[in-house]
C-alpha atoms as a PDB file:
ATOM      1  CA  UNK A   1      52.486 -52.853 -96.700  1.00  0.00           C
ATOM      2  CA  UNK A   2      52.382 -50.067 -94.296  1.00  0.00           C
ATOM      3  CA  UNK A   3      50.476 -49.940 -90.385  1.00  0.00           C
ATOM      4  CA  UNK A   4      48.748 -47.319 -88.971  1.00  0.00           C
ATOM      5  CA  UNK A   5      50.273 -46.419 -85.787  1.00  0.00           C
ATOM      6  CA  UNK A   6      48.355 -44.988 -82.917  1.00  0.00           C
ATOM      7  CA  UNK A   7      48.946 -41.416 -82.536  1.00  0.00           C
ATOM      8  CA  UNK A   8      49.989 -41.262 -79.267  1.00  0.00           C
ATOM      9  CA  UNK A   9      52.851 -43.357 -79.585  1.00  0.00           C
ATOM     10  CA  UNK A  10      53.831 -41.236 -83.937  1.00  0.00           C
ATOM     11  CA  UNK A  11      56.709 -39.478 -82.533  1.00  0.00           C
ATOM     12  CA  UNK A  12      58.360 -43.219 -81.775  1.00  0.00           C
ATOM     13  CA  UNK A  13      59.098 -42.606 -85.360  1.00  0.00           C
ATOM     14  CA  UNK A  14      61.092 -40.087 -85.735  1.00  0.00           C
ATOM     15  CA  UNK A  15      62.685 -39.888 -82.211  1.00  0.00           C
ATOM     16  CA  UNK A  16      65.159 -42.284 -81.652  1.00  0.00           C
ATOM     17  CA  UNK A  17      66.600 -40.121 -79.245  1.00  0.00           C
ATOM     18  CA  UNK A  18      69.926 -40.147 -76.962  1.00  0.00           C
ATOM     19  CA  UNK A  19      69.161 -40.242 -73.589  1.00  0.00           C
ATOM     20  CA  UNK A  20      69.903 -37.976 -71.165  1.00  0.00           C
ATOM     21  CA  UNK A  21      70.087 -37.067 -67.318  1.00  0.00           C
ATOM     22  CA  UNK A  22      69.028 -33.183 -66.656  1.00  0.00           C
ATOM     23  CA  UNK A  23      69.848 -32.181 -63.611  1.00  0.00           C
ATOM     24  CA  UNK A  24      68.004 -28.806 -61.785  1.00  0.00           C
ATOM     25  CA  UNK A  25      67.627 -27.837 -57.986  1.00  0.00           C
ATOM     26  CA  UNK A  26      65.623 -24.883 -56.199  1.00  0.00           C
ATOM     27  CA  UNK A  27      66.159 -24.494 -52.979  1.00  0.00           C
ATOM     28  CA  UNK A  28      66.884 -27.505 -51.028  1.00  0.00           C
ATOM     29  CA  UNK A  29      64.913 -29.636 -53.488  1.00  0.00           C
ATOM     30  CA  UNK A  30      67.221 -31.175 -56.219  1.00  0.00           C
ATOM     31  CA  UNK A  31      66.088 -33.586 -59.065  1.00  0.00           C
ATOM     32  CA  UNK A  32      67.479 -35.798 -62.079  1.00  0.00           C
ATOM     33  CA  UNK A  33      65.170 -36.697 -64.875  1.00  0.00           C
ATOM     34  CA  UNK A  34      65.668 -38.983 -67.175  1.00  0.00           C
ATOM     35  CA  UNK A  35      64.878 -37.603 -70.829  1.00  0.00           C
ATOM     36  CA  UNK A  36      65.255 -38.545 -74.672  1.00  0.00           C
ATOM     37  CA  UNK A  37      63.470 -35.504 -76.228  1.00  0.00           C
ATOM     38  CA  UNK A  38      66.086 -33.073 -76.247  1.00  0.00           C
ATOM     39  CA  UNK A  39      67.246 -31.360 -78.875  1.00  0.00           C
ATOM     40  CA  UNK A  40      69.820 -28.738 -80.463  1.00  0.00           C
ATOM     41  CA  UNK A  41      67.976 -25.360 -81.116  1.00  0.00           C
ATOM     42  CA  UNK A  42      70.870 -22.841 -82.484  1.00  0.00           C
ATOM     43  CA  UNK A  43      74.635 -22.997 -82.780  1.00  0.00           C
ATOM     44  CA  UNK A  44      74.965 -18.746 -82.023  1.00  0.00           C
ATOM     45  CA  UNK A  45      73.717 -18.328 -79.359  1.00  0.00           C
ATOM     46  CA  UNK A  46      74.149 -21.938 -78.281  1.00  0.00           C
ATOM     47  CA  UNK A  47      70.324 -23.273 -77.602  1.00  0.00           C
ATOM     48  CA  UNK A  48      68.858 -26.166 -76.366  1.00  0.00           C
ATOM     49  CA  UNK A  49      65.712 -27.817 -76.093  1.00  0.00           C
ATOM     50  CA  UNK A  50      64.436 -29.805 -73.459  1.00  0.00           C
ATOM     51  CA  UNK A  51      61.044 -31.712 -73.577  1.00  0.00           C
ATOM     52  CA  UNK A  52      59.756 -32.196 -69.968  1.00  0.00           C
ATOM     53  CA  UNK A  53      55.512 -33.448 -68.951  1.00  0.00           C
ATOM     54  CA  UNK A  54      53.885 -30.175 -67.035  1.00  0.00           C
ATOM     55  CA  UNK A  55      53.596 -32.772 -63.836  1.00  0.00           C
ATOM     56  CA  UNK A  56      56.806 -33.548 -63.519  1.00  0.00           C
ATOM     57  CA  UNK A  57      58.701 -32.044 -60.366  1.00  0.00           C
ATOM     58  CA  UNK A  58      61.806 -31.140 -62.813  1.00  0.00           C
ATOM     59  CA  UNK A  59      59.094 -29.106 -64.664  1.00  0.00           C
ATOM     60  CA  UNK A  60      58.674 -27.462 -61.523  1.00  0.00           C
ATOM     61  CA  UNK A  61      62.467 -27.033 -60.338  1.00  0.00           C
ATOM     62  CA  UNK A  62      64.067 -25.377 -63.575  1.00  0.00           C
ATOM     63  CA  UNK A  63      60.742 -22.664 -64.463  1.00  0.00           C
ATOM     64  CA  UNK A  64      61.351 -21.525 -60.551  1.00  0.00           C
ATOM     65  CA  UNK A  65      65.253 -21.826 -60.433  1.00  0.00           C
ATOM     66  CA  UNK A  66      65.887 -20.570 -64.365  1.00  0.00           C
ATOM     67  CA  UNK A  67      68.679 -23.123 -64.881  1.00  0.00           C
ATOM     68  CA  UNK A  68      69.460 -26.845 -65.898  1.00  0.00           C
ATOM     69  CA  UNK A  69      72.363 -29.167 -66.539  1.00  0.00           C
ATOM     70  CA  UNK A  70      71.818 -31.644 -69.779  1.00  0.00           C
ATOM     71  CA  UNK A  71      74.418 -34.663 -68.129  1.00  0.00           C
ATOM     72  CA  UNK A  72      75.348 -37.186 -70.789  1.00  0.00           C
ATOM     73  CA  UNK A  73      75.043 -41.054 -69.692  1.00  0.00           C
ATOM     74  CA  UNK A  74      76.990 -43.759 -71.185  1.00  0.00           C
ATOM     75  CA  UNK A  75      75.943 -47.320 -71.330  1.00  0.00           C
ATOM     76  CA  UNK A  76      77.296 -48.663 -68.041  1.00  0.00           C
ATOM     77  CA  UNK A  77      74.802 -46.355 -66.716  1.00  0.00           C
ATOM     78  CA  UNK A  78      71.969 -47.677 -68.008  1.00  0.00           C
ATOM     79  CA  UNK A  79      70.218 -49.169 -64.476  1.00  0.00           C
ATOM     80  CA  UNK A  80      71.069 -45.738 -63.118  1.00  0.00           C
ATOM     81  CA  UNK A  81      69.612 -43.875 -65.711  1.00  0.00           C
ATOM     82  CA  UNK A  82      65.927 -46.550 -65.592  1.00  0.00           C
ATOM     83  CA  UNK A  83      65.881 -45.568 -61.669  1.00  0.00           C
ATOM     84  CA  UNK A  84      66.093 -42.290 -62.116  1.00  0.00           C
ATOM     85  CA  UNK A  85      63.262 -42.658 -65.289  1.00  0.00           C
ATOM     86  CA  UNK A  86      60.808 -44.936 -63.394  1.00  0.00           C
ATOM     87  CA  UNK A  87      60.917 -43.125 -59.414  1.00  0.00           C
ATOM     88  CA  UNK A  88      59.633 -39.262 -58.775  1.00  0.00           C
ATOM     89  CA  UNK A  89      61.536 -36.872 -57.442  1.00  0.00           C
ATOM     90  CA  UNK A  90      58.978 -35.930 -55.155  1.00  0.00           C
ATOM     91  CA  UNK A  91      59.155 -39.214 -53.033  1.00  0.00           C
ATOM     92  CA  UNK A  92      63.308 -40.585 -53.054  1.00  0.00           C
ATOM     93  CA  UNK A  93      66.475 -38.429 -53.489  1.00  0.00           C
ATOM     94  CA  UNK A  94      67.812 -39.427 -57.243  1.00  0.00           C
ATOM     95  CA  UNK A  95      71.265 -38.915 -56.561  1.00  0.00           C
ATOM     96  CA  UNK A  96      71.421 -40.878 -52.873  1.00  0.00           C
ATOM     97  CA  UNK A  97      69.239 -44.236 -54.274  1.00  0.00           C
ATOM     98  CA  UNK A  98      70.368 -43.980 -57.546  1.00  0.00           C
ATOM     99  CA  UNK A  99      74.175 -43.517 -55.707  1.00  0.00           C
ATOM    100  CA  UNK A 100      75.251 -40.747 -58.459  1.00  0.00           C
ATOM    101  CA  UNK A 101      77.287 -37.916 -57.433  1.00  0.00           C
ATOM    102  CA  UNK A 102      76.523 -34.199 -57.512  1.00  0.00           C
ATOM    103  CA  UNK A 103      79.063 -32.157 -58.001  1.00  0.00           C
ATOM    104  CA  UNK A 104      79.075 -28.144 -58.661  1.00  0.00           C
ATOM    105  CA  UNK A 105      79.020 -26.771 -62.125  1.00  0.00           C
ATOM    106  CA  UNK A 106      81.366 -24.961 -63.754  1.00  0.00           C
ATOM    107  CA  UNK A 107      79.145 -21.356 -63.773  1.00  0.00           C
ATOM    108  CA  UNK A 108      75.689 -22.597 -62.636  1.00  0.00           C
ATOM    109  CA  UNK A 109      75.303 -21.456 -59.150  1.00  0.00           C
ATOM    110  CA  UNK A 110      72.056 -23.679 -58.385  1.00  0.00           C
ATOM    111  CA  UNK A 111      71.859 -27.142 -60.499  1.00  0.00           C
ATOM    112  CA  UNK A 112      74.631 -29.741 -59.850  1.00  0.00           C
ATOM    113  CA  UNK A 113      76.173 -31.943 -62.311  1.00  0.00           C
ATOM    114  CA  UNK A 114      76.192 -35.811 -62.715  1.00  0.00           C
ATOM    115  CA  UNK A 115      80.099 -36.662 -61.882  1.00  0.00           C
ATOM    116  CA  UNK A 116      79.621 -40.118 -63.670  1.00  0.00           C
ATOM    117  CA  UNK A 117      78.671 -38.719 -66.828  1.00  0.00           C
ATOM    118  CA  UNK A 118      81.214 -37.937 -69.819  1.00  0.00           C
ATOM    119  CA  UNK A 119      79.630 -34.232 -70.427  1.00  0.00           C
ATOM    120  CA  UNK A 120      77.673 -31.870 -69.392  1.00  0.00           C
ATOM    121  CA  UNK A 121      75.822 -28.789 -70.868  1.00  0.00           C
ATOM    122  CA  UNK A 122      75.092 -26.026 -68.477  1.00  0.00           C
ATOM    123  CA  UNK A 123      71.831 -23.877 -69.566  1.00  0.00           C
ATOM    124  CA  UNK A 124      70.265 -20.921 -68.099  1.00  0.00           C
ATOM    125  CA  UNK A 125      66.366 -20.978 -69.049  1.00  0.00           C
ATOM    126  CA  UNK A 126      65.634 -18.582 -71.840  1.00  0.00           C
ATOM    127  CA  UNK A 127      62.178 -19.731 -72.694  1.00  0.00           C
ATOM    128  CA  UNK A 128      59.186 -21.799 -72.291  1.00  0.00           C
ATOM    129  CA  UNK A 129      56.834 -22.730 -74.173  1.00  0.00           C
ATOM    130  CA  UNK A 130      53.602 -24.758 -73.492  1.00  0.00           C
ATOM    131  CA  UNK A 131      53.884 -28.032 -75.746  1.00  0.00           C
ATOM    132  CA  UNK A 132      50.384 -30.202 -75.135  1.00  0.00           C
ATOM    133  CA  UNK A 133      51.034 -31.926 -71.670  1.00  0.00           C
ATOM    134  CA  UNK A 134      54.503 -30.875 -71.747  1.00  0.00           C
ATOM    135  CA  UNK A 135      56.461 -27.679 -71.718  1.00  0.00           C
ATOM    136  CA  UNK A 136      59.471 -27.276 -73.700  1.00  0.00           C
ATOM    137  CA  UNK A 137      62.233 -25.602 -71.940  1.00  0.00           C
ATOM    138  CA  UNK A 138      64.865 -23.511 -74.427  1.00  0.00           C
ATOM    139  CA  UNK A 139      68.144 -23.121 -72.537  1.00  0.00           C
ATOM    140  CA  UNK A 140      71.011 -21.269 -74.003  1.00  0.00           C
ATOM    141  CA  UNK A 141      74.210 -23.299 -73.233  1.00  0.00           C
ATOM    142  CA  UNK A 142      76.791 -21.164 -70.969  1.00  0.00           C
ATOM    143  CA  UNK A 143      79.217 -23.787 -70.396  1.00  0.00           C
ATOM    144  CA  UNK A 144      80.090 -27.022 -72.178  1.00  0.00           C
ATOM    145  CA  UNK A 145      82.454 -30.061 -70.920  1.00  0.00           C
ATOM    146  CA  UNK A 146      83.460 -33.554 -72.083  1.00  0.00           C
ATOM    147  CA  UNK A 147      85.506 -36.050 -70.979  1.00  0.00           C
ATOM    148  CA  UNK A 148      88.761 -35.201 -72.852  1.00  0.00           C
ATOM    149  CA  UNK A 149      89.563 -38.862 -74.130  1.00  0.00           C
ATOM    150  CA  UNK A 150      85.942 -39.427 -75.193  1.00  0.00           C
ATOM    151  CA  UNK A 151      85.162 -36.350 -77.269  1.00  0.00           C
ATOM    152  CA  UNK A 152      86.841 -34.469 -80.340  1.00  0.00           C
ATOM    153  CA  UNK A 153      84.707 -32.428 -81.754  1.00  0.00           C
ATOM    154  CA  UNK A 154      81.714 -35.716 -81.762  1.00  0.00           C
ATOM    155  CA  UNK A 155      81.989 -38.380 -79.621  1.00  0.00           C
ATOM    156  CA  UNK A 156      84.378 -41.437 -80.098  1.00  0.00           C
ATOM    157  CA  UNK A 157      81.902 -44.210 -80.266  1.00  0.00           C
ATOM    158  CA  UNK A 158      84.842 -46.557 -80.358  1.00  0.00           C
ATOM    159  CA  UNK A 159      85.380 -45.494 -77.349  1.00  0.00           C
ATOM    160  CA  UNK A 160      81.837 -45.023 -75.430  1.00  0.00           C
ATOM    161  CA  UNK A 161      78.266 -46.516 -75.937  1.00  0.00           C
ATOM    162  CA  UNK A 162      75.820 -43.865 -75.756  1.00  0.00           C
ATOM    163  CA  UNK A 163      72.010 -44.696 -75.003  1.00  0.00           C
ATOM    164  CA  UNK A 164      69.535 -43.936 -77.519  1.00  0.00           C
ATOM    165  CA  UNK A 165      65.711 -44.855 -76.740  1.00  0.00           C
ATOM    166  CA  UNK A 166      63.775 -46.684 -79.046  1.00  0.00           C
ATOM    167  CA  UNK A 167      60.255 -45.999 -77.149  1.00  0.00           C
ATOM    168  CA  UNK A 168      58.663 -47.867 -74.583  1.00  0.00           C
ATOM    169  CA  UNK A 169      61.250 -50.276 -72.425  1.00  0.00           C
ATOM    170  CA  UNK A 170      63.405 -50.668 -76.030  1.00  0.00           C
ATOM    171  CA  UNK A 171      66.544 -48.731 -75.546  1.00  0.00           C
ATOM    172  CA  UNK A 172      69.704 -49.085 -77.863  1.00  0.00           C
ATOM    173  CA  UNK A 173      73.265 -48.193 -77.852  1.00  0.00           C
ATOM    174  CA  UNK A 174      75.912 -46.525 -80.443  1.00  0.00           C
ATOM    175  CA  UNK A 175      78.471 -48.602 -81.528  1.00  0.00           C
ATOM    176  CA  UNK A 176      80.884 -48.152 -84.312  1.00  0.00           C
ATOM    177  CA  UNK A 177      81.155 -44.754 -86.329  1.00  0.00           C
ATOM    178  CA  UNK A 178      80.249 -44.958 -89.553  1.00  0.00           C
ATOM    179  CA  UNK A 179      81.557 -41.947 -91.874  1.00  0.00           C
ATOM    180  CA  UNK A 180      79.136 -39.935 -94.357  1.00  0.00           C
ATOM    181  CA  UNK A 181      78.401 -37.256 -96.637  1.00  0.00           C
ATOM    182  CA  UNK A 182      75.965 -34.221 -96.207  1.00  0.00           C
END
């Protein structure tokens, strides 16, 4: 026996998504946001999507400064990662309360990267699109880093617990690789 699911809360469905810290600044205003609808677009050119509500003052930041940093969280993060998903960016500096530390990007000249996080995808905005309440940001990827030890070609899970969120408050972790055919 199947439920019908309220519509508002159908993409809990399919999106079991890895969570993720972007990162953009303009001006003196910088801002982390704490995402799980992001998603790869193209391998050439490298693309990237980014899901982010119109309101939002990260919305604001990356259509004026042209530029974001996708910062990957792992596990021991997690408290970090709810502050920076539950306060604005409008009222408290992210990276001071949340005590994470900016650091310059590789190429970026304007968004800073998360030092605690194991990698980091540097985008220049090469769209947006309006997406209902939300615009969806395309950025092509210009520079790409992971923490050596943690990454060969996919992540070692064996190594590091990524976050994945469920919907809601119900967030979940990777664990154990398991290998597969496509």
């Amino acid at each position: 026996m199947k439920i019908e699911i309220p519509l508002n809360k159908a993409s809990r469905i399919i999106n079991s998504g890895q969570v993720i810290l972007a990162t953009s600044c303009y001006k003196d205003k910088r801002n982390i946001i704490t995402l799980a609808w992001s998603t790869p677009l193209s391998r050439t050119p490298a693309l990237v999507g980014i899901s982010i509500a119109k309101t939002h003052l990260s919305a604001e930041l990356i259509r004026k400064s042209e530029e974001f940093i996708i910062n990957v969280p792992t596990l021991d993060l997690l408290d970090k990662v709810m502050f920076c998903g539950k306060h604005s960016g409008r009222e408290v500096d992210k990276f001071s309360e949340a005590k994470l530390t900016a650091r310059k990007a590789e190429r970026l000249t304007k968004a800073p990267l998360i030092a605690e996080c194991i990698g980091h995808l540097e985008c220049y905005l090469r769209d947006v699109k309006e997406a209902g309440d939300h615009f969806l940001f395309i950025g092509e990827v210009i520079y790409a880093s992971a923490e050596e030890n943690l990454f060969d070609e996919v992540w070692d899970v064996n190594k590091v617990k990524l976050i994945y969120h469920l919907g809601g408050k119900i967030f979940t972790s990777s664990d154990k690789k398991i290998e597969g055919r496509f």
